[in-house]
Protein backbone atom coordinates (compact mmCIF):
# COMPACT_ATOMS: atom_id res chain seq x y z
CA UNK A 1 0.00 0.00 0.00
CA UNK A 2 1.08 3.21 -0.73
CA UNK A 3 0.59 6.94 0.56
CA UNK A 4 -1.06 7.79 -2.83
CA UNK A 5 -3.91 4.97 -2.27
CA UNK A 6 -5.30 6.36 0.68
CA UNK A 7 -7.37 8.97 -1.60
CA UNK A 8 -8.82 6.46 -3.40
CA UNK A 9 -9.57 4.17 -0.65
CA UNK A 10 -11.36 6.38 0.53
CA UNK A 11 -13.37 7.59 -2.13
CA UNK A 12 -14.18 4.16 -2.67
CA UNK A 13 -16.06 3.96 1.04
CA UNK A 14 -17.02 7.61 1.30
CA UNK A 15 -17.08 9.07 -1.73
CA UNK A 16 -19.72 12.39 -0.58
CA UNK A 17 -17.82 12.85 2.84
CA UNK A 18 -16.79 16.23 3.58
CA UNK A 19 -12.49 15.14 2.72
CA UNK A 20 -11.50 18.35 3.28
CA UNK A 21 -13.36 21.57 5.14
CA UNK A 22 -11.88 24.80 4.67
CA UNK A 23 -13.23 28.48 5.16
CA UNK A 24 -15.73 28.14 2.94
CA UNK A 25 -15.00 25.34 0.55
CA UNK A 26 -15.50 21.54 1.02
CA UNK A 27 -13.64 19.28 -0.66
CA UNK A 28 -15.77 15.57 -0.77
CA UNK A 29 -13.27 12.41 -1.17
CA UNK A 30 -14.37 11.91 -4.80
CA UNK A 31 -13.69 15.51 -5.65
CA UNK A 32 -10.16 14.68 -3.52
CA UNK A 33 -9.00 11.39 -5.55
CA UNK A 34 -10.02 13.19 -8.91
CA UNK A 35 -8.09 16.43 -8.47
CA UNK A 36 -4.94 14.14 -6.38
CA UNK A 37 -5.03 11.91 -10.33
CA UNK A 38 -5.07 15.31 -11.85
CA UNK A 39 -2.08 16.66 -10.47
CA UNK A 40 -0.14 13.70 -10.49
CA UNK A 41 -0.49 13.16 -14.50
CA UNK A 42 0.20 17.15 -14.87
CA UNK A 43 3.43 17.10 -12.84
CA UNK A 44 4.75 14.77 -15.67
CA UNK A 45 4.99 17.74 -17.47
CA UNK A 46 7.22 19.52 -15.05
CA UNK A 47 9.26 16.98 -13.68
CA UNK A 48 10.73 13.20 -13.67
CA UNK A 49 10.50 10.55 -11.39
CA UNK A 50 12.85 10.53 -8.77
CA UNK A 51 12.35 14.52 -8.79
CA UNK A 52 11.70 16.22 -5.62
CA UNK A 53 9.05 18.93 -5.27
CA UNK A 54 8.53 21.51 -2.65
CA UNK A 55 5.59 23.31 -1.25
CA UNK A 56 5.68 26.81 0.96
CA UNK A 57 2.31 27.59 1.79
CA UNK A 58 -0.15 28.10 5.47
CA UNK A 59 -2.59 25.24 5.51
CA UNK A 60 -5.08 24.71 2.36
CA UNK A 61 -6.45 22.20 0.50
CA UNK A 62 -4.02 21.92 -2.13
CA UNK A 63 -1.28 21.63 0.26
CA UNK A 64 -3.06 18.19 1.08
CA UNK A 65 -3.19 17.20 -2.60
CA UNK A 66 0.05 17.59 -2.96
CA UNK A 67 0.66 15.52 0.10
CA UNK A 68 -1.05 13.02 -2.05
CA UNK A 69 -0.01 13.97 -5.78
CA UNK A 70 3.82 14.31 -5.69
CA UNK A 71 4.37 11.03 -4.11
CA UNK A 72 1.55 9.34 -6.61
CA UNK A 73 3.89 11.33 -9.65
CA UNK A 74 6.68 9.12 -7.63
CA UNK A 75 8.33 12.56 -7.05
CA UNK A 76 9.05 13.43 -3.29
CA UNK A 77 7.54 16.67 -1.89
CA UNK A 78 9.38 18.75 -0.12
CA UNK A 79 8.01 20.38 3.06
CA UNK A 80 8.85 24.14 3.59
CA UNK A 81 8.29 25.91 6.45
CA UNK A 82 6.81 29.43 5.54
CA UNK A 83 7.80 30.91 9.06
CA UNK A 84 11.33 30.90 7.62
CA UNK A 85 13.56 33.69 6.56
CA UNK A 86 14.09 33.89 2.97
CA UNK A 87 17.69 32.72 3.81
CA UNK A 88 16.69 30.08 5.54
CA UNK A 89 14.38 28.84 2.70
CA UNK A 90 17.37 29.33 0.58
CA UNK A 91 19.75 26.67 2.33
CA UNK A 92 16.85 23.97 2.13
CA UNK A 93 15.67 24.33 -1.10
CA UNK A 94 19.31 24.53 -2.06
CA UNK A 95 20.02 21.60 0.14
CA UNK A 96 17.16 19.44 -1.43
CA UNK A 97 17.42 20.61 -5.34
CA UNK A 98 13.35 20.28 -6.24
CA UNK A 99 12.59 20.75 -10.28
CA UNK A 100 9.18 22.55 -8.92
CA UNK A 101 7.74 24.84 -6.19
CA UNK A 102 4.23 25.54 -5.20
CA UNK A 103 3.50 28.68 -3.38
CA UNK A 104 0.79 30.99 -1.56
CA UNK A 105 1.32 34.78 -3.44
CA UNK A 106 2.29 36.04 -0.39
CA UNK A 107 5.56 34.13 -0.33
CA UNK A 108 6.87 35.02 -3.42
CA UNK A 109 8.55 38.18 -2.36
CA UNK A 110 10.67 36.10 -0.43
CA UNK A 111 11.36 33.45 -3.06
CA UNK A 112 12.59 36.58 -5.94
CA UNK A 113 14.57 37.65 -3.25
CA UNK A 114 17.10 34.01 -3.87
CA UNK A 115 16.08 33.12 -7.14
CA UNK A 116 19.46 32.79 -7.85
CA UNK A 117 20.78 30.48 -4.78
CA UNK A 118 17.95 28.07 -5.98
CA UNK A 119 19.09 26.86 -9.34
CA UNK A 120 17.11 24.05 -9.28
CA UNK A 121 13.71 25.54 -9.32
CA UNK A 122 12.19 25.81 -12.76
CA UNK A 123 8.54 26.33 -12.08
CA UNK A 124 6.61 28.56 -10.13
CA UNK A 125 3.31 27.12 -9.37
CA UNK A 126 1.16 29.87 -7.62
CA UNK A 127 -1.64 28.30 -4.89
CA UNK A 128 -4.85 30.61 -5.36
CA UNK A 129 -3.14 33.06 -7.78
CA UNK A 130 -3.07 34.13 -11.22
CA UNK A 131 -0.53 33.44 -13.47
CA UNK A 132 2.74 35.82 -13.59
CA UNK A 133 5.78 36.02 -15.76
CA UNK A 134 7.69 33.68 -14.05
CA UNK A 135 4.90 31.32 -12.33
CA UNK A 136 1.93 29.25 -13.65
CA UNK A 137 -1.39 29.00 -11.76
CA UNK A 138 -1.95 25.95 -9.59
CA UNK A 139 -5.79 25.55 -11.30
CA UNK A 140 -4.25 25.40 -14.84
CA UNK A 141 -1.25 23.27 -13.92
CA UNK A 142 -4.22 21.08 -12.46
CA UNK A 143 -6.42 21.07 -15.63
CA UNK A 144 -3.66 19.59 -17.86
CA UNK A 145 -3.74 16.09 -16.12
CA UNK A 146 -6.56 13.32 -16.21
CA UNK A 147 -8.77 12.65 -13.68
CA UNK A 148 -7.46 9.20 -13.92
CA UNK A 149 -5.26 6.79 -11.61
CA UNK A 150 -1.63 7.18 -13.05
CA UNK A 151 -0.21 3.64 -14.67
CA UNK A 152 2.81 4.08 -12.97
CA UNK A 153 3.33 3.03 -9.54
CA UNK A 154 5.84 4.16 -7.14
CA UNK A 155 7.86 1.75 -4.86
CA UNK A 156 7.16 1.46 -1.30
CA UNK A 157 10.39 2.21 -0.44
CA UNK A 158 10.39 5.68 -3.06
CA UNK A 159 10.85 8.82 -0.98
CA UNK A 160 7.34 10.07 -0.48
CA UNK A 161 8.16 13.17 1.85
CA UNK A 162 11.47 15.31 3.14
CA UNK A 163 10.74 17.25 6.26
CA UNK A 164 13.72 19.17 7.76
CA UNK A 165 14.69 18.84 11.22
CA UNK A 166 13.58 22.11 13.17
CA UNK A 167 17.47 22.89 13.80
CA UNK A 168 17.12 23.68 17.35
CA UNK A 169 20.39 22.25 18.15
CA UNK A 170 22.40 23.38 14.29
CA UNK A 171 21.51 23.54 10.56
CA UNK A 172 18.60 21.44 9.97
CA UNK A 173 18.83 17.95 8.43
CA UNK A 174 16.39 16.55 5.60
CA UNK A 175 14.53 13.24 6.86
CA UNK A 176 13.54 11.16 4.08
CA UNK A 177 10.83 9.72 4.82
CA UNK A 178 9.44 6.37 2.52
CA UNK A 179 5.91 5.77 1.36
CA UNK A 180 6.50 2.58 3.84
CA UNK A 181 7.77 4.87 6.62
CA UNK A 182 4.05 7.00 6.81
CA UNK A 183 2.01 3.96 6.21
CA UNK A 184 3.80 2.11 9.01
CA UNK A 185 3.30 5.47 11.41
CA UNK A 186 -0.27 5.57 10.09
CA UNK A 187 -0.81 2.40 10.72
CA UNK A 188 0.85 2.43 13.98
CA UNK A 189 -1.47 5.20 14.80
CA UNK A 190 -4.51 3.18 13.93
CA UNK A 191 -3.82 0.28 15.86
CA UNK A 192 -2.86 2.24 18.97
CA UNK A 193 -6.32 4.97 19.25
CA UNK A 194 -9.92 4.65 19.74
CA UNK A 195 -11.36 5.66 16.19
CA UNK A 196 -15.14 6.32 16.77
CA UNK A 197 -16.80 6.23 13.43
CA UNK A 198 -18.90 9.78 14.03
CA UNK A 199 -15.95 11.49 14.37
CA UNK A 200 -15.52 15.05 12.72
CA UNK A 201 -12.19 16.17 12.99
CA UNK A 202 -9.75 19.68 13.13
CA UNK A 203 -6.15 19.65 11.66
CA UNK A 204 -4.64 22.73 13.76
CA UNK A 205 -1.02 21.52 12.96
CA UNK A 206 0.67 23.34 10.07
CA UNK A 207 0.78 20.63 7.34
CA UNK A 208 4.48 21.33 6.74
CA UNK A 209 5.14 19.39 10.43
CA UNK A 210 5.24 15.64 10.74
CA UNK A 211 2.14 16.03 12.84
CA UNK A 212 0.75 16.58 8.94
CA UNK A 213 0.81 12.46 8.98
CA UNK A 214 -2.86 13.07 10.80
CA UNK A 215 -4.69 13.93 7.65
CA UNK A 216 -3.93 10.37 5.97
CA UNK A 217 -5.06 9.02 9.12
CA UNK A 218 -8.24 10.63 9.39
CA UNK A 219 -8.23 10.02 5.38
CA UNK A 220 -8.29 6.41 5.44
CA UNK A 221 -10.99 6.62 8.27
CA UNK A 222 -13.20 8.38 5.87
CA UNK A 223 -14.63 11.14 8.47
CA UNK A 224 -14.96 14.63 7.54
CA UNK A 225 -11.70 16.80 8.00
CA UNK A 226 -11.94 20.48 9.22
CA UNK A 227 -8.78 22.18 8.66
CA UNK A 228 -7.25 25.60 10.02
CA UNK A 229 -5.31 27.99 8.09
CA UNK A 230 -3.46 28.78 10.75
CA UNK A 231 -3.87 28.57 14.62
CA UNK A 232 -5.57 30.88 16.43
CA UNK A 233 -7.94 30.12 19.83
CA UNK A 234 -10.90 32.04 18.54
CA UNK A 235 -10.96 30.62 14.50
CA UNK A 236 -10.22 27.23 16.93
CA UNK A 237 -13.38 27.70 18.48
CA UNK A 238 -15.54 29.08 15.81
CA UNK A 239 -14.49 26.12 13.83
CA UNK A 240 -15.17 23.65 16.41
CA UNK A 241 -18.96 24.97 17.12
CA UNK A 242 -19.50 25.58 13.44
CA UNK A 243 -18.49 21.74 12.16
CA UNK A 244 -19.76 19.68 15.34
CA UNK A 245 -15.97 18.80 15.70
CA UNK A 246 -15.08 15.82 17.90
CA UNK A 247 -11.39 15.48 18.02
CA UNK A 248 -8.55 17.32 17.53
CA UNK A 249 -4.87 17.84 18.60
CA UNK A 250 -2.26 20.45 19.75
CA UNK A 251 0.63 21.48 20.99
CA UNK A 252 1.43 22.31 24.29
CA UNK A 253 1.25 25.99 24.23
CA UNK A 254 -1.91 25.97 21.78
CA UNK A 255 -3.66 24.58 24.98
CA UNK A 256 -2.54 27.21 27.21
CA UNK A 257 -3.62 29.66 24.79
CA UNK A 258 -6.87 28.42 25.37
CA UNK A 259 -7.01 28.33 28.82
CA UNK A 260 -6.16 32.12 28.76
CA UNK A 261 -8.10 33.28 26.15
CA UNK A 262 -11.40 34.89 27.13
CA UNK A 263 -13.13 34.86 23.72
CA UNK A 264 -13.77 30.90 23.85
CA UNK A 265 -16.61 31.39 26.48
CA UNK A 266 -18.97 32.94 23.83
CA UNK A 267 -18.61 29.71 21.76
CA UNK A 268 -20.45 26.23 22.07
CA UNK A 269 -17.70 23.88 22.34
CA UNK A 270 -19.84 20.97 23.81
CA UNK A 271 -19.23 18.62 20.82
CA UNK A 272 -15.35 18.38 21.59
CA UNK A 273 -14.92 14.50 22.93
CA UNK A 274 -11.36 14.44 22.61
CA UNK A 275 -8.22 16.56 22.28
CA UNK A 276 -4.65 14.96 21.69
CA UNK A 277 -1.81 17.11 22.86
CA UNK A 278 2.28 16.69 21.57
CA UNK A 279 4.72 17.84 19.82
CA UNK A 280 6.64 19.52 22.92
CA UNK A 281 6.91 19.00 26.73
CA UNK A 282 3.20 19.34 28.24
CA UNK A 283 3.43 20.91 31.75
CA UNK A 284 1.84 18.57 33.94
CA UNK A 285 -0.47 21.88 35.47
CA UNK A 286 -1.37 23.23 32.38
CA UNK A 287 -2.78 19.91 31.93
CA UNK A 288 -5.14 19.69 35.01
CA UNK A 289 -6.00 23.49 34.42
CA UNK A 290 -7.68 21.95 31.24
CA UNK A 291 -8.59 18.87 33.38
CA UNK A 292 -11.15 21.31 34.89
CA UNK A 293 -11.42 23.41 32.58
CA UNK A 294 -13.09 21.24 29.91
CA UNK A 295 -14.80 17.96 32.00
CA UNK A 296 -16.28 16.12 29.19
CA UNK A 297 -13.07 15.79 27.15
CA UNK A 298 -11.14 13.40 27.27
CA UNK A 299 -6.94 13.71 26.60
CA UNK A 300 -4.41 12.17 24.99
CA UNK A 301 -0.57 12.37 24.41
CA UNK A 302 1.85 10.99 22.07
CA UNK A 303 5.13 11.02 21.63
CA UNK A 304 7.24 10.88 18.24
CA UNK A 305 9.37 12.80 15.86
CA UNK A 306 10.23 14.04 12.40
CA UNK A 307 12.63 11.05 11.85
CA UNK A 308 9.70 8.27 13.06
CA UNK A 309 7.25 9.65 10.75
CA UNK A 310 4.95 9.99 13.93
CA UNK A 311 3.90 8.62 17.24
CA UNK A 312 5.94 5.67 18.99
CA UNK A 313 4.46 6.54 22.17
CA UNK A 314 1.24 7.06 23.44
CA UNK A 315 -0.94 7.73 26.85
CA UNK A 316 -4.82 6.98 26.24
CA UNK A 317 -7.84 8.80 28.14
CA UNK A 318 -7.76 6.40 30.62
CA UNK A 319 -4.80 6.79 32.18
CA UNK A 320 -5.02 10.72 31.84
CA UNK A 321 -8.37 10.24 33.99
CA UNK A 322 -6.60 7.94 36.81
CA UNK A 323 -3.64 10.23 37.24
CA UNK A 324 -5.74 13.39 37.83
CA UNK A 325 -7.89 11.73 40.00
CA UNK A 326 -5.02 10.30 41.89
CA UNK A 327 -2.59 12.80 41.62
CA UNK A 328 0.12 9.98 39.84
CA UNK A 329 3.38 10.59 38.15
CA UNK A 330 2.36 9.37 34.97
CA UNK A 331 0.57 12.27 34.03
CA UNK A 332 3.92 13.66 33.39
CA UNK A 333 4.52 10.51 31.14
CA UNK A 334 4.46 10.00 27.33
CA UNK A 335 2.77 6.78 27.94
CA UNK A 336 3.73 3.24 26.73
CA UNK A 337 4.72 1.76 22.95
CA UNK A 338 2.61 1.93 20.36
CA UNK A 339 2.23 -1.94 18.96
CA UNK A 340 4.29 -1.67 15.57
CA UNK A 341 7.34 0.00 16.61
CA UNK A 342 10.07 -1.09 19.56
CA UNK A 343 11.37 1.74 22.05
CA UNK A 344 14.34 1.56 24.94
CA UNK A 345 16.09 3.20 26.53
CA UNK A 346 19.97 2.95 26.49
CA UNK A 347 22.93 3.14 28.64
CA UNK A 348 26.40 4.84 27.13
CA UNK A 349 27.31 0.98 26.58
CA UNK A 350 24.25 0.30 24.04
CA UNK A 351 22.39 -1.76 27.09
CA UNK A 352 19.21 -1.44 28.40
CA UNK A 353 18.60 0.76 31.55
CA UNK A 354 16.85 -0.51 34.66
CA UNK A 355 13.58 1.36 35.00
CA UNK A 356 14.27 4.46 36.79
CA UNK A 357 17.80 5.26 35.17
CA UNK A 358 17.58 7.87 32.30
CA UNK A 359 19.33 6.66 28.93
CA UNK A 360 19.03 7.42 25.32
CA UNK A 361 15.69 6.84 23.91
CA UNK A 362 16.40 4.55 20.86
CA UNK A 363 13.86 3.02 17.86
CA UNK A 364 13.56 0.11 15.46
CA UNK A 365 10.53 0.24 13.21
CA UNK A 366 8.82 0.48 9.51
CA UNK A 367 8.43 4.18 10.56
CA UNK A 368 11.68 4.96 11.09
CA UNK A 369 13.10 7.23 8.36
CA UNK A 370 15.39 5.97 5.23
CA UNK A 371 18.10 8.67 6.40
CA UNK A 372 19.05 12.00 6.07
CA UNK A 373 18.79 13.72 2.63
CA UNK A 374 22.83 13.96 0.90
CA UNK A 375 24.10 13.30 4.89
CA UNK A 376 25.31 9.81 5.01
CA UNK A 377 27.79 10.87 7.97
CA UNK A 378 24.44 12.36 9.92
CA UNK A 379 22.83 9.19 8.67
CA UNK A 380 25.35 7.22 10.13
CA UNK A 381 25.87 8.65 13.78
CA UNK A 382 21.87 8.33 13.83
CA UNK A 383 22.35 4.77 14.11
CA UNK A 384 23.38 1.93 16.66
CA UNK A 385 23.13 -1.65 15.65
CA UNK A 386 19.88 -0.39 13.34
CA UNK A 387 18.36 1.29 16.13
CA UNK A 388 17.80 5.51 15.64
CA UNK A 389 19.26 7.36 18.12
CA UNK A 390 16.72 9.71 19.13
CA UNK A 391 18.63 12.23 21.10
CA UNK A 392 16.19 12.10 24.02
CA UNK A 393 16.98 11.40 27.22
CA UNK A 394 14.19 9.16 28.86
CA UNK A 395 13.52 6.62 31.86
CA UNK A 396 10.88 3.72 31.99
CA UNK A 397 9.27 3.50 35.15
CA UNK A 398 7.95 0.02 36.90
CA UNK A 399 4.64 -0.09 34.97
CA UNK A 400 6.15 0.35 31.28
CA UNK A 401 5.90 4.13 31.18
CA UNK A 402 8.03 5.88 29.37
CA UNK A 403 9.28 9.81 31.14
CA UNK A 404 11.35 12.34 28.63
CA UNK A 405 13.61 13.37 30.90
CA UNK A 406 15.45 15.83 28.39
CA UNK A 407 16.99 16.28 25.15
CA UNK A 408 20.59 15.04 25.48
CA UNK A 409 21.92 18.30 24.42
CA UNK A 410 20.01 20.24 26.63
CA UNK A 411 21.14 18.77 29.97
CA UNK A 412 23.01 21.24 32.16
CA UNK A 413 26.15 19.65 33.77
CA UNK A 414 26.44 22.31 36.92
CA UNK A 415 29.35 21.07 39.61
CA UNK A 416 29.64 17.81 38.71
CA UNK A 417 26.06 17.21 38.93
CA UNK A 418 23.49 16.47 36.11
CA UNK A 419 20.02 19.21 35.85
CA UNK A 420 17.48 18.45 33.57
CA UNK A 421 15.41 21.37 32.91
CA UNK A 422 12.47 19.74 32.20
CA UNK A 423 12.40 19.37 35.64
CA UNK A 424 13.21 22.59 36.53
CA UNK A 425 10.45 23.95 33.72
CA UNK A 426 7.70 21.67 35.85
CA UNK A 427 8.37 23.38 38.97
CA UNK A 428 8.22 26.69 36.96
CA UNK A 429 4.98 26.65 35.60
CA UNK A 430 3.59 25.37 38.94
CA UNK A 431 3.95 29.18 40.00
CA UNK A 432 0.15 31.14 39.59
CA UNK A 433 2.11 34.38 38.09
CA UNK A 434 4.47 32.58 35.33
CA UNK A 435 3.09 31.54 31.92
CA UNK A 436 5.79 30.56 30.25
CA UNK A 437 9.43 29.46 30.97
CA UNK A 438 12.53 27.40 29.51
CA UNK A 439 15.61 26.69 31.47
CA UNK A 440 18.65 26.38 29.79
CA UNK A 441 22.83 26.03 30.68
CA UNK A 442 25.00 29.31 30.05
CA UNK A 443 29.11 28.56 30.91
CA UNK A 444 30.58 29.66 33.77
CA UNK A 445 33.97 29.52 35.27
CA UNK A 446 33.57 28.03 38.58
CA UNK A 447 30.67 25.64 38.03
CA UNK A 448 31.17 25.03 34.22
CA UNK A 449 27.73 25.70 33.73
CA UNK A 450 24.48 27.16 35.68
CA UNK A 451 21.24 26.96 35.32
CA UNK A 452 19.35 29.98 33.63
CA UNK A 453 15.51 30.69 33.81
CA UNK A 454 13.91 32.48 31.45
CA UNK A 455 11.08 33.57 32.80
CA UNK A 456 7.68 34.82 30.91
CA UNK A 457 4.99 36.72 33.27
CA UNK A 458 1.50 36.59 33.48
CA UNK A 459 -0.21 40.42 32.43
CA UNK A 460 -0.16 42.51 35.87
CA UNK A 461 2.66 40.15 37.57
CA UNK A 462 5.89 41.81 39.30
CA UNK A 463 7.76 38.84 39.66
CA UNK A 464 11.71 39.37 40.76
CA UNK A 465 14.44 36.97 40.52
CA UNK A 466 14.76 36.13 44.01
CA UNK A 467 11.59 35.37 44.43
CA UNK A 468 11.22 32.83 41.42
CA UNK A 469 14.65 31.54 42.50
CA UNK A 470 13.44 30.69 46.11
CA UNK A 471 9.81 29.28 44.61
CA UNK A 472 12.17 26.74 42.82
CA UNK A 473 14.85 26.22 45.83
CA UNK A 474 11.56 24.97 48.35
CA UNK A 475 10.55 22.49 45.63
CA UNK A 476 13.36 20.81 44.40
CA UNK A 477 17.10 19.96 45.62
CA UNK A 478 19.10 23.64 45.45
CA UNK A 479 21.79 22.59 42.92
CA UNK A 480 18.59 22.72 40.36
CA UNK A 481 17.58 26.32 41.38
CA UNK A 482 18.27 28.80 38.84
CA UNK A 483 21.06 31.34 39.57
CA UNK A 484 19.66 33.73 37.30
CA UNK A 485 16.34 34.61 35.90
CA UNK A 486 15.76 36.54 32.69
CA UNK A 487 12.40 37.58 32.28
CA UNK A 488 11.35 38.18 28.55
CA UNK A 489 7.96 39.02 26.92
CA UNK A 490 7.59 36.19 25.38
CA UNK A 491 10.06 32.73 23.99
CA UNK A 492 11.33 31.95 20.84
CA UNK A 493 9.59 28.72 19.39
CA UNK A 494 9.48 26.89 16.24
CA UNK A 495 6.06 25.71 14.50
CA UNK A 496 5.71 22.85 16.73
CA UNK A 497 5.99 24.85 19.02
CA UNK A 498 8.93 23.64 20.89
CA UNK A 499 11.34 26.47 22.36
CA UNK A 500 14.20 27.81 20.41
CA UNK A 501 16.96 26.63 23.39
CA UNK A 502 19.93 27.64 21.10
CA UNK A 503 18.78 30.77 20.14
CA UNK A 504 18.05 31.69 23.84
CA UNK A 505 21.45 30.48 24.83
CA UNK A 506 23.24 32.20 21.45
CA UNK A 507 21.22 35.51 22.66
CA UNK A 508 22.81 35.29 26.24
CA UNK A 509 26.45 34.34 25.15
CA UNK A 510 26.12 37.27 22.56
CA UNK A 511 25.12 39.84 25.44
CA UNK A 512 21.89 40.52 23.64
CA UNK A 513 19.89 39.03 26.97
CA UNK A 514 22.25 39.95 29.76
CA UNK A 515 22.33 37.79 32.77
């Protein structure tokens, strides 16, 4: 089975469900398959097999054709992220050569700007714009192909997607990832959740993350697919009350930006069953806030990342329930393995750690990714024994739960003794008048590193130093205490919305936050 199949599949069992719900357009899953054959046949014209394609654009629907297209064209798409500078763009469309781009208008200012770093680019195909000198329309590329399944079939193992790391620790990396890889996560996926057959759900993830892998899911369920241009609490809402939505998913700090936002009262949100929350650290208060906050849901967490083409991990309603209602660790868990993919956790020696020690969180799977685009070295040092190095520094507890402890390159080594700051962060956000915080390691002479808060306010709160640093001294042991606190406005985070630690530490080393 391939990526490309799961349009027709379901077109084939639903053909007049709403595929695809968008402002004002819907999208059925016959009107999905015939456009998805459509564009594959007319990017023959454009490019070869083998070809990669990329896509800068907010969420549409014809960003999830082309989720669907290039791969069926046996081309590989190409995942930009639109947040990034024009320079930025540069290096990965450099670094992964596509024939073709599809863009929003908006973005095209930014692509003139390095036409000539990107050599390899030789069409412009504008998303919901007219034609230009140098770009064709997306709706006339579209009209040159057949409504018709292509003849040709890719390979399983043909790369269907190439997401780039976020580069929160250096230059980001392009994960290949196979049409085997995403069927494997899909299918992971399936085999792991509750899929109630009424549901109507709301894609709040920008498509050009790995969390995108949720649309194919949802897409081989056949249930109607709401999907956000962009995320913003009150279109959340509106959206939610408007399509009867059941389920949906978000990041961390989406949640707590509906927690705090007032607007959402005027809004009936009483179909909402179920929300899933990942892609960063969840603080385990923000959590119960929303707990009591919204009774009648029920929550969900998963863990994964760009290189697993998804979730490995995963903590079911259940569970969430028990640990509120008996105040247990777990809550602060990513849950236990998924059935189709095998996690542990490492010692420095490649064995397996006791429950209770931290290691390095290592995977063996379908889903794990074919390697890193032209990086064989990165591909390489990813790898021990065929199992991916994840980076991630994690314990199992008794029961078979799995606890993130920290990425690897995060940990703050502070006097000869080991902080992780997710610990520190917990403790953090525990405080009523701090709504966001990261804790990071900045050198230092005598204790070759020490741990730095940085320190986001609730509106009205006069918060100093000392008294943030004495909150976190009665809590936990003192050699975890911050020994200084920068208060900013707000953090630096990426689209998944996990914070920017490098830049925060490059800003401090630079002078440009002073300690």
């Amino acid at each position: 089975m391939l990526l490309s199949d799961i349009p027709v599949l379901a077109a084939h069992h639903a053909p007049d469900v709403p595929a695809i719900l968008f402002e004002d357009r819907v999208t059925t899953y016959r009107a999905l398959r015939d456009r998805v054959f459509q564009l594959s046949h007319a990017l023959a014209d454009i490019a070869a097999p083998g070809d990669r394609i990329a896509i800068l654009a907010e969420n549409c629907p014809e960003y999830i054709e082309c989720y669907y297209a290039v791969p069926g064209a046996r081309m590989g798409l190409t995942l930009l992220n639109y947040r990034l500078s024009p320079r930025e763009l540069a290096f990965i469309i450099g670094d992964s050569a596509p024939k073709a781009l599809f863009l929003e208008p908006k973005y095209l200012p930014a692509i003139r700007e390095v036409r000539d770093r990107i050599p390899s680019v030789e069409t412009l195909i504008l998303i919901g714009g007219q034609a230009e000198a140098d770009c064709i329309a997306y709706e006339a590329l579209l009209a040159r192909g057949a409504p018709v399944e292509p003849s040709e079939r890719p390979a399983e193992t043909d790369l269907c997607w190439l997401l780039y790391t976020s580069g929160t620790t250096g230059l980001p990396k392009g994960a290949m990832l196979s049409h085997r890889n995403l069927l494997a996560a899909i299918m992971n996926a399936l085999a792991a959740w509750e899929t109630p057959a009424d549901d109507v759900c709301l894609q709040t993830f920008p498509l050009f993350h790995v969390a995108g892998y949720v649309v194919p899911i949802h897409h081989l369920r056949g249930v109607p697919l709401a999907v956000m241009r962009n995320f913003d609490p009150e279109t959340l809402a509106r959206m939610v009350e408007r399509h009867k939505v059941t389920n949906t998913a978000m990041a961390p700090t989406m949640v707590a930006m509906l927690l705090d936002d007032p607007r959402l009262a005027a809004f009936d949100l009483s179909s909402l069953r179920r929300i899933g929350y990942g892609a960063s650290a969840m603080p385990a208060e923000i959590i119960r806030r929303a707990q009591r906050r919204w009774p009648a849901v029920r929550f969900t967490t998963g863990f994964g990342m760009t290189e697993l083409a998804g979730n490995v991990m995963a903590m079911g309603p259940d569970d969430h329930e028990r640990a509120a209602a008996h105040d247990l660790p777990i809550l602060r868990s990513v849950g236990k393995q998924m059935p189709l993919a095998r996690v542990r956790v490492v010692d420095d020696a490649g064995q397996d750690a006791p429950p209770g020690e931290t290691g390095e969180l290592v995977v063996k799977g379908d889903q794990v990714l074919c390697g890193y685009w032209g990086n064989p070295d990165a591909t390489k040092k990813s790898f021990i024994d065929g199992w991916f190095r994840s980076g991630d520094l994690a314990r199992w507890d008794d029961e078979g739960y799995l606890y993130i402890v920290d990425r690897k390159k995060d940990m703050i080594l502070t006097g000869g003794e080991n902080v992780y700051p997710r610990e520190v962060e917990e403790v953090l956000f525990e405080h009523p008048e701090i709504a966001d915080a990261a804790v990071i390691g900045s050198p230092d002479v005598t204790w070759g590193e020490i741990v730095v808060a940085v320190v986001c306010q609730r509106s009205g709160a006069a918060l100093t130093a000392e008294e943030v640093i004495a909150f976190v001294r009665e809590r936990i042991a003192s050699y975890k205490k911050p020994r200084c606190v920068v208060f900013l406005d707000a953090l630096p985070r990426n689209a998944s919305g996990k914070v920017l630690k490098r830049e925060l530490r490059e800003r401090i080393a630079s002078g440009d936050i002073p300690l």
